[in-house]
Protein backbone atom coordinates (compact mmCIF):
# COMPACT_ATOMS: atom_id res chain seq x y z
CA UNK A 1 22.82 19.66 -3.28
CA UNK A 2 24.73 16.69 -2.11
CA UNK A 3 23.58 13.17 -1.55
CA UNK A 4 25.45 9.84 -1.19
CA UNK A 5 25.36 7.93 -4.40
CA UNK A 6 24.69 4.03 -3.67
CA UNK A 7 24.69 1.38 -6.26
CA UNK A 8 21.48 -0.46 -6.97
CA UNK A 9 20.38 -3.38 -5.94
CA UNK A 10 20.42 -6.49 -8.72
CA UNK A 11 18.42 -9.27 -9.01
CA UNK A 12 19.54 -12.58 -9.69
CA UNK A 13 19.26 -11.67 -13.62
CA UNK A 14 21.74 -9.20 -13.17
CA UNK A 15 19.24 -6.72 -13.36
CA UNK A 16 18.38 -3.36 -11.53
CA UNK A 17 15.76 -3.77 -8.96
CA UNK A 18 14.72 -0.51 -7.33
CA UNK A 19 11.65 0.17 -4.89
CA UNK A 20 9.55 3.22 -4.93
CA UNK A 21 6.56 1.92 -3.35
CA UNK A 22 7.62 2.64 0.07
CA UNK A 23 3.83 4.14 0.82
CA UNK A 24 2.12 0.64 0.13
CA UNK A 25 5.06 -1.01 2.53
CA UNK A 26 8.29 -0.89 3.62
CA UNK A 27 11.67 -3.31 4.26
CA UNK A 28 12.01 -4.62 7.51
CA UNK A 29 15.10 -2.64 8.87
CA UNK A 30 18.02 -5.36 10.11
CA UNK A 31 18.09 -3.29 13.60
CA UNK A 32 14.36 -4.06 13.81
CA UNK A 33 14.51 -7.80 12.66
CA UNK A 34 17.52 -8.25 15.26
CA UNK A 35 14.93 -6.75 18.24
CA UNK A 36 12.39 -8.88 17.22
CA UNK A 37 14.04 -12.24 16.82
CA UNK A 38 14.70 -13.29 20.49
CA UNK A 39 10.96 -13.06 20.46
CA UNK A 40 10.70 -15.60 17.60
CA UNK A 41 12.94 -18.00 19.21
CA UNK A 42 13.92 -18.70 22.89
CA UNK A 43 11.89 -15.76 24.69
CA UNK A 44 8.47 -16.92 23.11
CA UNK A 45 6.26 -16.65 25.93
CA UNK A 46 2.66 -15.52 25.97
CA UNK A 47 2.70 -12.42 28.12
CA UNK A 48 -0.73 -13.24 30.09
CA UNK A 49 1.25 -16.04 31.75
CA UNK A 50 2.77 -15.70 34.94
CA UNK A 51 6.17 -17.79 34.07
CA UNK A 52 9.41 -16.39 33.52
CA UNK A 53 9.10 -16.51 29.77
CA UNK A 54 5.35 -14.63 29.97
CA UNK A 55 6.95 -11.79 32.19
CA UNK A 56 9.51 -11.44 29.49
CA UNK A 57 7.47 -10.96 26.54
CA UNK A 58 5.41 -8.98 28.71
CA UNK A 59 7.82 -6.11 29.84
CA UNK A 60 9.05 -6.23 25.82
CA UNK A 61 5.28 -4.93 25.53
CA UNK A 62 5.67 -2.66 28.17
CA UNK A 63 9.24 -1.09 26.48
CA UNK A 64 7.59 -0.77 23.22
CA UNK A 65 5.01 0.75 24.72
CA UNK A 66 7.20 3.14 26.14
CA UNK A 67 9.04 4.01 22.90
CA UNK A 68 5.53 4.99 21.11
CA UNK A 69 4.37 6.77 23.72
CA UNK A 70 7.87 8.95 23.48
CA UNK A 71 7.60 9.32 19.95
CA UNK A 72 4.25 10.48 20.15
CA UNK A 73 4.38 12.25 23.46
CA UNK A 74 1.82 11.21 25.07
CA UNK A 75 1.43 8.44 28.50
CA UNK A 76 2.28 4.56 27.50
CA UNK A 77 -0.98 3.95 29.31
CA UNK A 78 -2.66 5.92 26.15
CA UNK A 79 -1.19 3.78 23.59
CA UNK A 80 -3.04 0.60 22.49
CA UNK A 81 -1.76 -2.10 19.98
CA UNK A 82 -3.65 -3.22 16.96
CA UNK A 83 -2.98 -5.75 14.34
CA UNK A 84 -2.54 -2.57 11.99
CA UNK A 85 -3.56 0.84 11.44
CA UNK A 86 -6.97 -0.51 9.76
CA UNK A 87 -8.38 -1.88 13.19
CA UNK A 88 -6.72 1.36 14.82
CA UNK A 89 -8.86 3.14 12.84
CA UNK A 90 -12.12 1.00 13.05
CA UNK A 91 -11.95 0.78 16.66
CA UNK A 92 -11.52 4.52 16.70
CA UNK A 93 -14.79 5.18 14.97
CA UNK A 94 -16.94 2.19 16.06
CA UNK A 95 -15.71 2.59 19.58
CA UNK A 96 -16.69 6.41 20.04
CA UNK A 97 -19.99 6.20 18.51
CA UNK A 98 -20.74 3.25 20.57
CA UNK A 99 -19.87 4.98 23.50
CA UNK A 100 -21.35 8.24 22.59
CA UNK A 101 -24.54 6.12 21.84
CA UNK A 102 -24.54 4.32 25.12
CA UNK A 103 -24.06 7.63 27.05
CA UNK A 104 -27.19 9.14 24.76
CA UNK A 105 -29.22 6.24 26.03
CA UNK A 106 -28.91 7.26 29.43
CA UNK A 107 -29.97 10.70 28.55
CA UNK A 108 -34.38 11.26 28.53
CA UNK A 109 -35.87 10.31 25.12
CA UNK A 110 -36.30 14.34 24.76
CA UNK A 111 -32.27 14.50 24.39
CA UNK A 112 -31.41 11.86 23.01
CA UNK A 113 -29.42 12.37 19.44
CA UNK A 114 -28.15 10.64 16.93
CA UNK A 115 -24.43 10.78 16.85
CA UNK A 116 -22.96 13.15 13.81
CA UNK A 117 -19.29 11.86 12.65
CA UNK A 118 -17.15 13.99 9.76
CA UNK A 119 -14.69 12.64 7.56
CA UNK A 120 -12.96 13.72 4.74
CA UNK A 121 -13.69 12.14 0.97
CA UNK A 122 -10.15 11.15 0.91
CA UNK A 123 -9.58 8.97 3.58
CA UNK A 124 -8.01 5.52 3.42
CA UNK A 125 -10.95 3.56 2.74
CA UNK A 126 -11.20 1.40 6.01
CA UNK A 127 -12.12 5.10 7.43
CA UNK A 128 -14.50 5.76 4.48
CA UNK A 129 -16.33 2.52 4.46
CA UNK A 130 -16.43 2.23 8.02
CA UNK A 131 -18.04 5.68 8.26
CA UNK A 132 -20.53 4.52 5.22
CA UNK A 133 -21.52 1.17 7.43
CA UNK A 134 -22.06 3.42 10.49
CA UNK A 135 -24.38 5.41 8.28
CA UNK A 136 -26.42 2.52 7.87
CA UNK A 137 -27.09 1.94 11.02
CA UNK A 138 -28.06 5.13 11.65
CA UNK A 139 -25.18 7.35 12.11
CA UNK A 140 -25.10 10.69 10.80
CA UNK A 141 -22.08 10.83 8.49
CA UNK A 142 -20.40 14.36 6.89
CA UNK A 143 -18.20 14.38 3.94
CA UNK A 144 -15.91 17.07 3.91
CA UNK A 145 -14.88 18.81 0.38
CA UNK A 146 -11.37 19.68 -0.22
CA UNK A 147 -9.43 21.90 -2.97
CA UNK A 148 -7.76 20.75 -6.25
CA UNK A 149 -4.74 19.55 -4.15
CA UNK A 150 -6.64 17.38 -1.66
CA UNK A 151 -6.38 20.03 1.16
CA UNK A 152 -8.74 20.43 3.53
CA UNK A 153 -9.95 23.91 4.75
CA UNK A 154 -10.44 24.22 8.37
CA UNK A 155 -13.64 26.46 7.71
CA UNK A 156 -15.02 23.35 6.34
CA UNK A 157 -14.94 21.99 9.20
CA UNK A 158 -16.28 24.79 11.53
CA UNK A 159 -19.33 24.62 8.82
CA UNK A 160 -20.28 21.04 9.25
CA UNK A 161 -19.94 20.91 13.64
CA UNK A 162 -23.26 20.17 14.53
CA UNK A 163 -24.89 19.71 17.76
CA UNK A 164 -24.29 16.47 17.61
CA UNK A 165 -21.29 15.98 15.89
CA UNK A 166 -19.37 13.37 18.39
CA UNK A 167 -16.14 12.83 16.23
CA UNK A 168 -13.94 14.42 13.08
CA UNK A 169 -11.94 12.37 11.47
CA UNK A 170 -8.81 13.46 8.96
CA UNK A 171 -5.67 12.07 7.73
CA UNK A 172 -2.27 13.81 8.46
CA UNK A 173 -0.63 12.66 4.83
CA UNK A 174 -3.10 11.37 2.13
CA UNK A 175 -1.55 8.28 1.01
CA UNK A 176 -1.74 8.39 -3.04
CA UNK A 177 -1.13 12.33 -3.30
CA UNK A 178 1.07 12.96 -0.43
CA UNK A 179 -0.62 16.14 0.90
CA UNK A 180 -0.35 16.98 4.15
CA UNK A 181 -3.30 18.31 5.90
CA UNK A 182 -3.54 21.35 8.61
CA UNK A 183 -4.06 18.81 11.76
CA UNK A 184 -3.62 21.71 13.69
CA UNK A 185 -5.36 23.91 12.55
CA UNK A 186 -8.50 21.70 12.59
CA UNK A 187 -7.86 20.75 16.05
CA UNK A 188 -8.16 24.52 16.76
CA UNK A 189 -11.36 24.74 14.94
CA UNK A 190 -12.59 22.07 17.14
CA UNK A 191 -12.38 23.51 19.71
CA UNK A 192 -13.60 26.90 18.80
CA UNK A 193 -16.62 25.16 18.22
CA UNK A 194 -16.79 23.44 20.59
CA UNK A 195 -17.35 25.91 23.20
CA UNK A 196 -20.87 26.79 21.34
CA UNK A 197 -22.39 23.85 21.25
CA UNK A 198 -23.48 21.71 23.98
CA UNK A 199 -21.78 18.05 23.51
CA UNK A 200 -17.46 17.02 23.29
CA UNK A 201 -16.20 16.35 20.02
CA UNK A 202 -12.70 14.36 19.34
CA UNK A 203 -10.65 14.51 16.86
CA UNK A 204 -8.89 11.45 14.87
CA UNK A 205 -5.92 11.26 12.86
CA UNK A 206 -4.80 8.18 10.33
CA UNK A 207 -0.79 9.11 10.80
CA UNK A 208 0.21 5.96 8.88
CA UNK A 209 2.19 8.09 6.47
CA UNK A 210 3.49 10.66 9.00
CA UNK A 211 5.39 8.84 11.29
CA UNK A 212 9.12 9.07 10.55
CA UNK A 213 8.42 12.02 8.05
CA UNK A 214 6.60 14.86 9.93
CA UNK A 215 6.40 15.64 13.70
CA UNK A 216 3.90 13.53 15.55
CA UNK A 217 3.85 14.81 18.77
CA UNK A 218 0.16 14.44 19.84
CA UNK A 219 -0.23 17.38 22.45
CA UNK A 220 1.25 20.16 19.45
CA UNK A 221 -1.64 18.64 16.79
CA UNK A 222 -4.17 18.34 19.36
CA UNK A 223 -5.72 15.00 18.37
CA UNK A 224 -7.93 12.64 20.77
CA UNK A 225 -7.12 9.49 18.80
CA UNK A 226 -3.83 8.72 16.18
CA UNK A 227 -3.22 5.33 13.99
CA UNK A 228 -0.16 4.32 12.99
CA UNK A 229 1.32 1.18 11.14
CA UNK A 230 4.44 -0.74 11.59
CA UNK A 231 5.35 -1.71 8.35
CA UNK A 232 5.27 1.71 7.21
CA UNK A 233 8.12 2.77 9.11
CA UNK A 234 10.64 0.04 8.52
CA UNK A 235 8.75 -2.85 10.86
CA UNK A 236 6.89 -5.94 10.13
CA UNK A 237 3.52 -6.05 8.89
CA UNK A 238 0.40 -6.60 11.05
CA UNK A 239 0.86 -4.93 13.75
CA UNK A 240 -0.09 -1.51 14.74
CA UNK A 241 -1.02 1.30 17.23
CA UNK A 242 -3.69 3.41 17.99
CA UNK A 243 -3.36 6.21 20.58
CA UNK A 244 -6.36 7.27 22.50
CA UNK A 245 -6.12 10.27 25.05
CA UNK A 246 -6.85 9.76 28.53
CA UNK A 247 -10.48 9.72 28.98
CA UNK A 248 -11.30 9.52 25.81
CA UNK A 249 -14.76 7.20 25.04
CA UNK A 250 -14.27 4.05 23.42
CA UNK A 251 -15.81 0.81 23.90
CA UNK A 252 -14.12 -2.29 22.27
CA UNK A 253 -14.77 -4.17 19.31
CA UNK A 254 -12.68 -7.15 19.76
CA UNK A 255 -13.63 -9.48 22.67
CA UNK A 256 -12.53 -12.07 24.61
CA UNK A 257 -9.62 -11.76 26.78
CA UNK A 258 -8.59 -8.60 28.78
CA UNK A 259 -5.35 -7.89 26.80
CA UNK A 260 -4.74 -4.15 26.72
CA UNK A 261 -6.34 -3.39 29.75
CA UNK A 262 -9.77 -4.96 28.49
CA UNK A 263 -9.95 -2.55 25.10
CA UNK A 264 -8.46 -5.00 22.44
CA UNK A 265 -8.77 -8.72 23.11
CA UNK A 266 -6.57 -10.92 21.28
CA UNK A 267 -2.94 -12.35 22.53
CA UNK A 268 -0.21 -10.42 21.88
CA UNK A 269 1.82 -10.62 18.77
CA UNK A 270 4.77 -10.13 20.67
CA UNK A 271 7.64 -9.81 18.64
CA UNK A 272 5.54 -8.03 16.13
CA UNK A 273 5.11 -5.28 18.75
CA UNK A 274 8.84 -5.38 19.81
CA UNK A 275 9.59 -4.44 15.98
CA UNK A 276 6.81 -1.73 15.79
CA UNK A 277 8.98 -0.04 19.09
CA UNK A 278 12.20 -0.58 17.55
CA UNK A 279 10.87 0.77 14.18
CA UNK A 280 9.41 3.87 15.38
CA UNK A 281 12.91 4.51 16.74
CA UNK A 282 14.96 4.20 14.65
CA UNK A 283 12.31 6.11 12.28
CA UNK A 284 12.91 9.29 15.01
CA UNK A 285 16.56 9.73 13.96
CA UNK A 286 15.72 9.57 10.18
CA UNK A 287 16.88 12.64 8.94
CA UNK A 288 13.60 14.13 6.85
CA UNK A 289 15.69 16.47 4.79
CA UNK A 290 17.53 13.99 2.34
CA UNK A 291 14.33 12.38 1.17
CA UNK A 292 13.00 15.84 0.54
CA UNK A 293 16.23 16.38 -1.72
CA UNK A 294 15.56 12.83 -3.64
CA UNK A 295 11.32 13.73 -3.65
CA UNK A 296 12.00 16.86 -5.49
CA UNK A 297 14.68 15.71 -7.97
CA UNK A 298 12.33 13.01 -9.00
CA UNK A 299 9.69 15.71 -9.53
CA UNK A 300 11.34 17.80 -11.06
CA UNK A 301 12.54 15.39 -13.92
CA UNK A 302 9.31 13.70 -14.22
CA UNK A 303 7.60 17.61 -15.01
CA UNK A 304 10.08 17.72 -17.81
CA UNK A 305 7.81 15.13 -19.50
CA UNK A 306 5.41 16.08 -22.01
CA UNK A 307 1.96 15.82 -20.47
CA UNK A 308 2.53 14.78 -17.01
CA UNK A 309 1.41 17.01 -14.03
CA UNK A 310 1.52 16.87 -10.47
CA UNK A 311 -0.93 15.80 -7.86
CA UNK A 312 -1.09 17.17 -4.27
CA UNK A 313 0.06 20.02 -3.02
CA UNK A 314 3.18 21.80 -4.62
CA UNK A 315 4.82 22.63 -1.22
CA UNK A 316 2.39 20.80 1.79
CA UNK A 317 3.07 17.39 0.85
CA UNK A 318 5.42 14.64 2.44
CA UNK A 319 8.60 14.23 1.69
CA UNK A 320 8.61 10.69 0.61
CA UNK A 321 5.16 10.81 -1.73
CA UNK A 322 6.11 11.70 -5.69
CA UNK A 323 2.26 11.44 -7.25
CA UNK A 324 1.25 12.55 -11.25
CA UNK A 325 -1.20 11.82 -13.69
CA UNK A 326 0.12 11.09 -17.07
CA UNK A 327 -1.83 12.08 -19.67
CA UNK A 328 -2.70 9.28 -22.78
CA UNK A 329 -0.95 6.55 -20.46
CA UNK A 330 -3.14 4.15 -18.42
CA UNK A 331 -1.49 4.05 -14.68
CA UNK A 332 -1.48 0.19 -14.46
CA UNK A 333 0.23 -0.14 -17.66
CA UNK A 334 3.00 2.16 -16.67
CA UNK A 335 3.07 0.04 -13.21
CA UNK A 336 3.56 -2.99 -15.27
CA UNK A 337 6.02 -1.53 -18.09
CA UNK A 338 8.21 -0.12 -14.74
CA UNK A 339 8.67 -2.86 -13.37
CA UNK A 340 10.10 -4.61 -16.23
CA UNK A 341 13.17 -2.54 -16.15
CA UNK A 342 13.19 -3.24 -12.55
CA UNK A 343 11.36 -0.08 -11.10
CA UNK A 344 8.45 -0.82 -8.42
CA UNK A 345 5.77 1.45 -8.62
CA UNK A 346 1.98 1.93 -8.02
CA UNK A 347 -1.00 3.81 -9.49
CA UNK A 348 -2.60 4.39 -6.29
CA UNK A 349 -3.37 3.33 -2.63
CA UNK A 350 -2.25 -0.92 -2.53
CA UNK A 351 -5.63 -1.26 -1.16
CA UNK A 352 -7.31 -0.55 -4.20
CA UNK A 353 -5.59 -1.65 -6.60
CA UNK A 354 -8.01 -4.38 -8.35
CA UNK A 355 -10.61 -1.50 -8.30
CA UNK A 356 -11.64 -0.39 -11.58
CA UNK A 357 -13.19 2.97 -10.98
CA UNK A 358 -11.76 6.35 -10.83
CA UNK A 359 -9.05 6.53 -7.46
CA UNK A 360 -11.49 8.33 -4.83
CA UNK A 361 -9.18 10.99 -3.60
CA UNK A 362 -8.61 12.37 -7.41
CA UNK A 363 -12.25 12.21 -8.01
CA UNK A 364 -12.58 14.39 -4.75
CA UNK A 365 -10.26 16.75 -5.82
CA UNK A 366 -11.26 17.49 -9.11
CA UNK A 367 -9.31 15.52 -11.44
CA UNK A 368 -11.66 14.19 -14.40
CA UNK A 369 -11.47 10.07 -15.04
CA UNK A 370 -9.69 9.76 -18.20
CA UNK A 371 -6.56 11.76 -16.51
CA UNK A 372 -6.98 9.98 -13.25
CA UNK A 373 -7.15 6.73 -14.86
CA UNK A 374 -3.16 8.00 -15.67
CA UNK A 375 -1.98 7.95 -12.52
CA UNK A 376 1.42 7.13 -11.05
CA UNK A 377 2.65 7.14 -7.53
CA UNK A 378 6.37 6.69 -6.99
CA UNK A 379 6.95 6.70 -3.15
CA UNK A 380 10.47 6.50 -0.96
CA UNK A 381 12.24 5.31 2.13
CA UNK A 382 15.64 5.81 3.82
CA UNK A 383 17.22 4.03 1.80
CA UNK A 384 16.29 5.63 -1.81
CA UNK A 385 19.61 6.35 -3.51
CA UNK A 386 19.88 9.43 -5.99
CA UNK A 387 21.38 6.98 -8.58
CA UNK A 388 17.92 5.23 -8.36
CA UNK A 389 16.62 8.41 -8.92
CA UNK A 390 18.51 9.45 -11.79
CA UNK A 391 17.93 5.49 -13.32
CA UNK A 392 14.00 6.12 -13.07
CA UNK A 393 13.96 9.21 -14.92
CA UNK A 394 15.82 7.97 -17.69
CA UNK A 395 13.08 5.26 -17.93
CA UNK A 396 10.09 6.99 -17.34
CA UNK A 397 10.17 8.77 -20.68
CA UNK A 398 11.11 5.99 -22.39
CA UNK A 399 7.73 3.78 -20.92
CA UNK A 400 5.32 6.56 -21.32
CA UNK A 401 6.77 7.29 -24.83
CA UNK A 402 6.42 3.36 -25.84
CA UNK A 403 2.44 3.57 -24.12
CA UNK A 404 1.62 6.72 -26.14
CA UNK A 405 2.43 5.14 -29.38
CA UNK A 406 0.40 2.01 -28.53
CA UNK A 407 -2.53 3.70 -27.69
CA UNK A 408 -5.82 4.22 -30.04
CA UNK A 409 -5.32 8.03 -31.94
């Protein structure tokens, strides 16, 4: 196996600073920055205005438009823009049960039904706890189960359709573990389904780990709705996507003006956008098989350690996501320990981590709380050097060593 060696960035100690938390967010790439700066300086228009400067910040929507909806194949008309994958996926499953709701209410009382939504337990949780405040309003709200490696089973599925199921939701790539779920598969199951029962269902996918890593092509996984984030992909943070196929339901849950053709309100963050179409690219010509290299040489050396296991699937997980649980070693104190020799690394999802409890997905898949307590996710981008590699694994040992021998017999 070859891959370029590149020396290590140092901080202004003189020491090694290296980043493998590329799943909580990523570096702005300089061909990204350079598309969106124009947009921070002289062509700062709003693009609702009629003005030369408002038609150029609007067609810079319009081309970045374009350069999702290429990515994704799919129509630039079915691509909306968020302020990040979060409200892509709110709107997703607030907007379809309120328009599944408002289409019951025209139906007689005698068929009128509760809408029925299914989600996986491992979910991001702006998917989970939106699903669990829809339940209190009086959605209907399925839980999938999944296997030790956070897979779900497409059966599953098929067993919890009901006749009133208006919406599955399931992420391409879990974000702490790295698996990568059967999108397609499900999508098929769908619409087996489908054909018994008497009502649509659509299909969602969180893709905010996918994009630049796996193929994304909407029509080949046979999603309704896809979210995706910027600054997972090399662009800025807060700003994201959300595609929603053509004739799909959704009514909007941010009003005001008509931006996006009346289904997001909110002006434009322009050059936020222009980044997000840049980003996703440049992401297209990343080439997927070098950080698969990098993934599975940091694996491999980190299984050479004495009590430390892998999470996720063995083989159907992304090719940037490195996740364990180390047993006698608290994650957060590893986190800490790393990063004083320069390493930055997580114990979970960014989103929860000032939550005590147990991480959610390895509670889901089995994993008991004293190991999962241990966990460590070390997570990479395109520009993850194999001597960074090589410098981790010589310090890994050394930090869970050190925590072993500090912690209560």
């Amino acid at each position: 196996m070859s891959i370029m060696k590149k020396a290590c960035p140092e901080s202004a100690t003189g020491g090694r600073r290296i980043y493998l938390d590329n799943a909580a967010t990523t570096s702005v790439d300089r061909q990204v920055f350079a598309a969106m700066k124009p947009f921070l300086e002289g062509s700062f228009g709003n693009p609702f205005s009629l003005h030369s400067w408002g038609q150029e910040a609007k067609e810079a929507i319009e081309k970045a438009r374009r350069q999702v909806a290429q990515v994704l194949n799919c129509k630039p008309q079915e691509i909306i823009f968020t302020s990040c994958a979060t409200e892509s996926n709110n709107l997703t499953l607030k907007g379809v049960v309120e328009a599944c709701k408002r289409r019951s209410a025209e139906e007689s009382a005698e068929t009128q039904k509760k809408p029925h939504i299914i989600v996986s337990p491992i979910e991001h949780h702006c998917v989970l706890d939106t699903a669990k405040h829809l339940e209190k309003l009086g959605v209907e709200v399925s839980f999938l189960p999944v296997d030790k490696y956070g897979l779900v089973n497409p059966a599953d599925v098929a067993a919890a359709i009901k006749e009133n199921t208006v919406l599955v939701s399931v992420m391409y790539v879990n974000n702490e573990v790295g698996t990568v779920e059967p999108i397609a598969e499900i999508s098929k199951t769908i619409s087996n389904q489908q054909s018994t029962i008497n009502n649509k269902i659509y299909f969602h996918t969180d893709a905010v780990q996918a994009i630049q890593y796996l193929p994304c092509d909407v029509q080949k996984l046979g999603v309704d709705f896809l979210s995706l984030s910027a600054h997972k992909f090399h662009g800025p943070k807060g700003v994201g996507a959300l595609y929603v196929r053509e004739g799909a339901p959704l009514v909007r849950q941010m009003d005001g003006g008509g931006q996006e053709k009346g289904r997001r309100a909110g002006t434009h963050n322009v050059a936020g956008i222009v980044g997000l179409g840049e980003g996703i690219v440049q992401s297209s010509k990343f080439k997927v098989q070098s950080s698969k290299n990098l993934r599975d040489l940091l694996i491999n050396g980190a299984l050479k350690i004495p009590g430390v296991q892998l999470t996720g699937h063995p083989e159907k997980r992304a090719p940037h996501i490195a996740s364990f649980f180390v047993e006698g070693v608290e994650g957060e104190a590893m986190v800490l320990l790393l990063n004083e020799d320069g390493i930055a690394a997580s114990s979970g999802s960014a989103c929860t981590s000032e939550v005590l409890e147990p991480s959610h997905v390895l509670t889901a898949m089995g994993i008991p709380p004293e190991l999962s307590h241990g966990s460590l996710r070390l997570s990479l981008s395109k520009y993850t050097t194999e001597e960074e590699i090589d410098y981790t694994l010589k310090v890994l040992p050394k930090v869970i060593e050190h925590l072993r021998k500090m912690a209560p017999k």
